[in-house]
Protein backbone atom coordinates (compact mmCIF):
# COMPACT_ATOMS: atom_id res chain seq x y z
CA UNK A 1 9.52 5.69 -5.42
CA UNK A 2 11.35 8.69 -4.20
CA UNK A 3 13.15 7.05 -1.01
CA UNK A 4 13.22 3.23 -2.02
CA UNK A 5 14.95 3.63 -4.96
CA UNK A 6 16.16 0.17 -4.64
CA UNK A 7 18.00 -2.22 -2.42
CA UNK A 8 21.10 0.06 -2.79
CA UNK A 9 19.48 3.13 -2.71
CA UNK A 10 17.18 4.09 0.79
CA UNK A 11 16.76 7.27 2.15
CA UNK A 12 14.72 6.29 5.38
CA UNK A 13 15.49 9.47 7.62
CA UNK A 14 14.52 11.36 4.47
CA UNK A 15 11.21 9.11 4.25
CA UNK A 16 10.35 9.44 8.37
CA UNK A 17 10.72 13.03 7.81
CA UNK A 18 8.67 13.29 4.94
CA UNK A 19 6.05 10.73 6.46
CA UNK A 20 6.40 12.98 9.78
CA UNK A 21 5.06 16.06 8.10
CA UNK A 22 1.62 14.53 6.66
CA UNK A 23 0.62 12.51 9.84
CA UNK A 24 -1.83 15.37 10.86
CA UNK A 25 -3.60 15.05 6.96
CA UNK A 26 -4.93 11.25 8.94
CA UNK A 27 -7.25 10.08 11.56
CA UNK A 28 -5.73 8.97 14.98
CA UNK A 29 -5.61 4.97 14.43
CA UNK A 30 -3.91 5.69 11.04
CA UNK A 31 -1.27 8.57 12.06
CA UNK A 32 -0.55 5.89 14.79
CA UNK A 33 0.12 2.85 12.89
CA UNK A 34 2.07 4.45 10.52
CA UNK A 35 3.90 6.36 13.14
CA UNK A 36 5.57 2.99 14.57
CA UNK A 37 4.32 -0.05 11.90
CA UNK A 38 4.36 -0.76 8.47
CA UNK A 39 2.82 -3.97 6.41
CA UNK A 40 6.00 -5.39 5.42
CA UNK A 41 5.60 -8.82 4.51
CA UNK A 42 2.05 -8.57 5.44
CA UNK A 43 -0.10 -10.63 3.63
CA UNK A 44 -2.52 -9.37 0.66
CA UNK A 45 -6.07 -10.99 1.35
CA UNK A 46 -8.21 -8.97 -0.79
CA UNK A 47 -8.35 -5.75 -2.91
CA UNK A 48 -11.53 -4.41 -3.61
CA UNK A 49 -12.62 -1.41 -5.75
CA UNK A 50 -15.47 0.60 -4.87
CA UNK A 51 -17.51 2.51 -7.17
CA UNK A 52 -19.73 4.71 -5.01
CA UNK A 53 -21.25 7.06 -7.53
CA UNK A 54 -24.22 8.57 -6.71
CA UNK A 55 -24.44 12.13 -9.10
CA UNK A 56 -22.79 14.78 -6.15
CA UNK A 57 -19.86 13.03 -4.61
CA UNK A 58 -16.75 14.16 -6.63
CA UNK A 59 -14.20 11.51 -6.93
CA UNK A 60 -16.80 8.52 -5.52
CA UNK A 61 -14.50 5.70 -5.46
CA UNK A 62 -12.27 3.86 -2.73
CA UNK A 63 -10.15 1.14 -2.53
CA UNK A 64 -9.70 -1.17 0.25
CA UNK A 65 -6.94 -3.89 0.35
CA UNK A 66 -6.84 -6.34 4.02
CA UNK A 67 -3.77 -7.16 5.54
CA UNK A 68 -2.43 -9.67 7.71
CA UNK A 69 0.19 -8.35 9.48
CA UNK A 70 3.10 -10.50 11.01
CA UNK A 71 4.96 -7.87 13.05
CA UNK A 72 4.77 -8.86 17.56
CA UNK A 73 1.18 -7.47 18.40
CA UNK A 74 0.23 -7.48 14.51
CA UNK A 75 -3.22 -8.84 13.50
CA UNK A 76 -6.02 -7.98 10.34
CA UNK A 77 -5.88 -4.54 9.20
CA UNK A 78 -8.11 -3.18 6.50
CA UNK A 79 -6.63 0.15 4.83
CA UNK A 80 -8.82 1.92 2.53
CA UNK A 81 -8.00 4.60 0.24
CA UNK A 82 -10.80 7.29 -0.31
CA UNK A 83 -11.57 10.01 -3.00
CA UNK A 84 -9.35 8.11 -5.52
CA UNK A 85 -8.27 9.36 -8.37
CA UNK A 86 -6.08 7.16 -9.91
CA UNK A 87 -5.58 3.28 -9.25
CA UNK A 88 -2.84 1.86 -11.22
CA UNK A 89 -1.81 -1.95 -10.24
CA UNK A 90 0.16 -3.73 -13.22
CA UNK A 91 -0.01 -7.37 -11.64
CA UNK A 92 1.42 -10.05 -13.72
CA UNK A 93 2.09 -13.30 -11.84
CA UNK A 94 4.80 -14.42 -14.95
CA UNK A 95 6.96 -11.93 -13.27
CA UNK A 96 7.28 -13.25 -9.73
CA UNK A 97 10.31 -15.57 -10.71
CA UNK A 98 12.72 -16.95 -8.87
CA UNK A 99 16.65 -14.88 -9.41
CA UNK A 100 18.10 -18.04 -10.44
CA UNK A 101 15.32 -19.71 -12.38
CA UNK A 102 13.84 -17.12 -14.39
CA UNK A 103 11.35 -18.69 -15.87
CA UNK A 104 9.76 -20.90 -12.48
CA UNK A 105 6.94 -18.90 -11.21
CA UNK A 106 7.69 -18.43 -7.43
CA UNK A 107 5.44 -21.15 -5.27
CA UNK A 108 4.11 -22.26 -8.70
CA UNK A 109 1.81 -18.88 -8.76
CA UNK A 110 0.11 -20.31 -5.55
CA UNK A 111 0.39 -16.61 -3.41
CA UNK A 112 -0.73 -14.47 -5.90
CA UNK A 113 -0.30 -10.59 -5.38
CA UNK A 114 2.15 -12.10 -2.75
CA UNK A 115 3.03 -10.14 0.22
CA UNK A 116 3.45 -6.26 0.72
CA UNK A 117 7.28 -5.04 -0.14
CA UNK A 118 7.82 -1.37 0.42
CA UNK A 119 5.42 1.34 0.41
CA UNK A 120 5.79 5.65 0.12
CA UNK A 121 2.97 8.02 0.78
CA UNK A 122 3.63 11.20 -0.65
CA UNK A 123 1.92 14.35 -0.87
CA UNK A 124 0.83 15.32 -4.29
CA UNK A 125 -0.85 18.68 -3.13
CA UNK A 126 -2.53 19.99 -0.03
CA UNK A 127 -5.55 17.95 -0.32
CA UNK A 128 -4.39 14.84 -2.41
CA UNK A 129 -1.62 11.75 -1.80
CA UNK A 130 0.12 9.13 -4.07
CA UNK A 131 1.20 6.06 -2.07
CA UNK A 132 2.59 3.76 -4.30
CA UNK A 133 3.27 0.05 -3.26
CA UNK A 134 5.53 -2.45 -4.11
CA UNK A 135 4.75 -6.28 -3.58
CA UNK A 136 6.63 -9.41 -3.60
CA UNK A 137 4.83 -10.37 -6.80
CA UNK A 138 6.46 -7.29 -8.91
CA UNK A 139 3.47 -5.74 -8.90
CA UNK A 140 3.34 -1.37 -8.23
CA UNK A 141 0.18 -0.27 -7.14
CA UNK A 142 -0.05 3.36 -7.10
CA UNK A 143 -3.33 5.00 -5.67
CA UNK A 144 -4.09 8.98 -5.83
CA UNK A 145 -6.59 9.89 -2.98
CA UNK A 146 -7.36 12.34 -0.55
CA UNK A 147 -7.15 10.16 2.41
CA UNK A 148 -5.94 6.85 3.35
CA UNK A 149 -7.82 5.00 6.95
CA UNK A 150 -6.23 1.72 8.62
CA UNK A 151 -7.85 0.20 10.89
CA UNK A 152 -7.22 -2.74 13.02
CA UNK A 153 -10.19 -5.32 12.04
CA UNK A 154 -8.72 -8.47 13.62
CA UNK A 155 -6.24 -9.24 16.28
């Protein structure tokens, strides 16, 4: 992270601007949500990995990840990432712990990948992104693509 450092360290002017300048590299329904939303303390559903090989498409895999988002007017959102590159996710449920009973699993493991933290999209280079994710859980996801889509599936 370059602008949630950590809880004593945000930069979120710095991150607006920053997020400002590659709203034109997304479609309309994306640049929009991420314009005035995020998925803070949305809830993971699923994460899926698509390998879409088929001999000419260069970097052939997405990943999608649903959402339910709690935010007034929120709903089901399904964000995929496309043309990835890299997909790092270093989930470990031992890690979710409680701050004052490190070694009690937080709901007994029950919510899994938990619910979405922070997130930064930065650009990597003209045509590629990194967004890197932090949830609940302590797990980082951090995704390389050339695009990222959200779209509303749900209300």
């Amino acid at each position: 992270m370059k602008f949630f450092v950590d809880d004593d360290h945000w930069d979120i002017t710095g991150y607006a601007e920053e997020l400002k300048k590659l709203l034109p590299r997304f479609n309309q329904e994306t640049a929009g949500f991420l314009k005035s939303h995020s998925f803070h303390d949305g809830k993971v559903i699923s994460l899926t990995v698509l390998n879409q090989e088929n001999g000419k498409t260069k970097d052939p895999t997405t990943v999608k990840m649903v959402i339910e988002q709690y935010e007034e007017g929120g709903g089901t959102y399904e964000i995929q990432w496309v043309n990835v590159r890299k997909f790092f996710m270093d989930y470990d449920i031992t890690r979710n712990v409680y701050g004052n009973k490190p070694h009690e699993i937080v709901f007994g493991g029950r919510r899994g990948l938990d619910e979405w933290g922070y997130d930064e999209i930065l650009p990597l280079s003209k045509k590629k992104l990194q967004h890197e994710i932090l949830l609940f859980s302590q797990t980082t996801i951090i995704i390389h693509c050339s695009t990222i889509k959200i779209r509303k599936i749900k209300a």
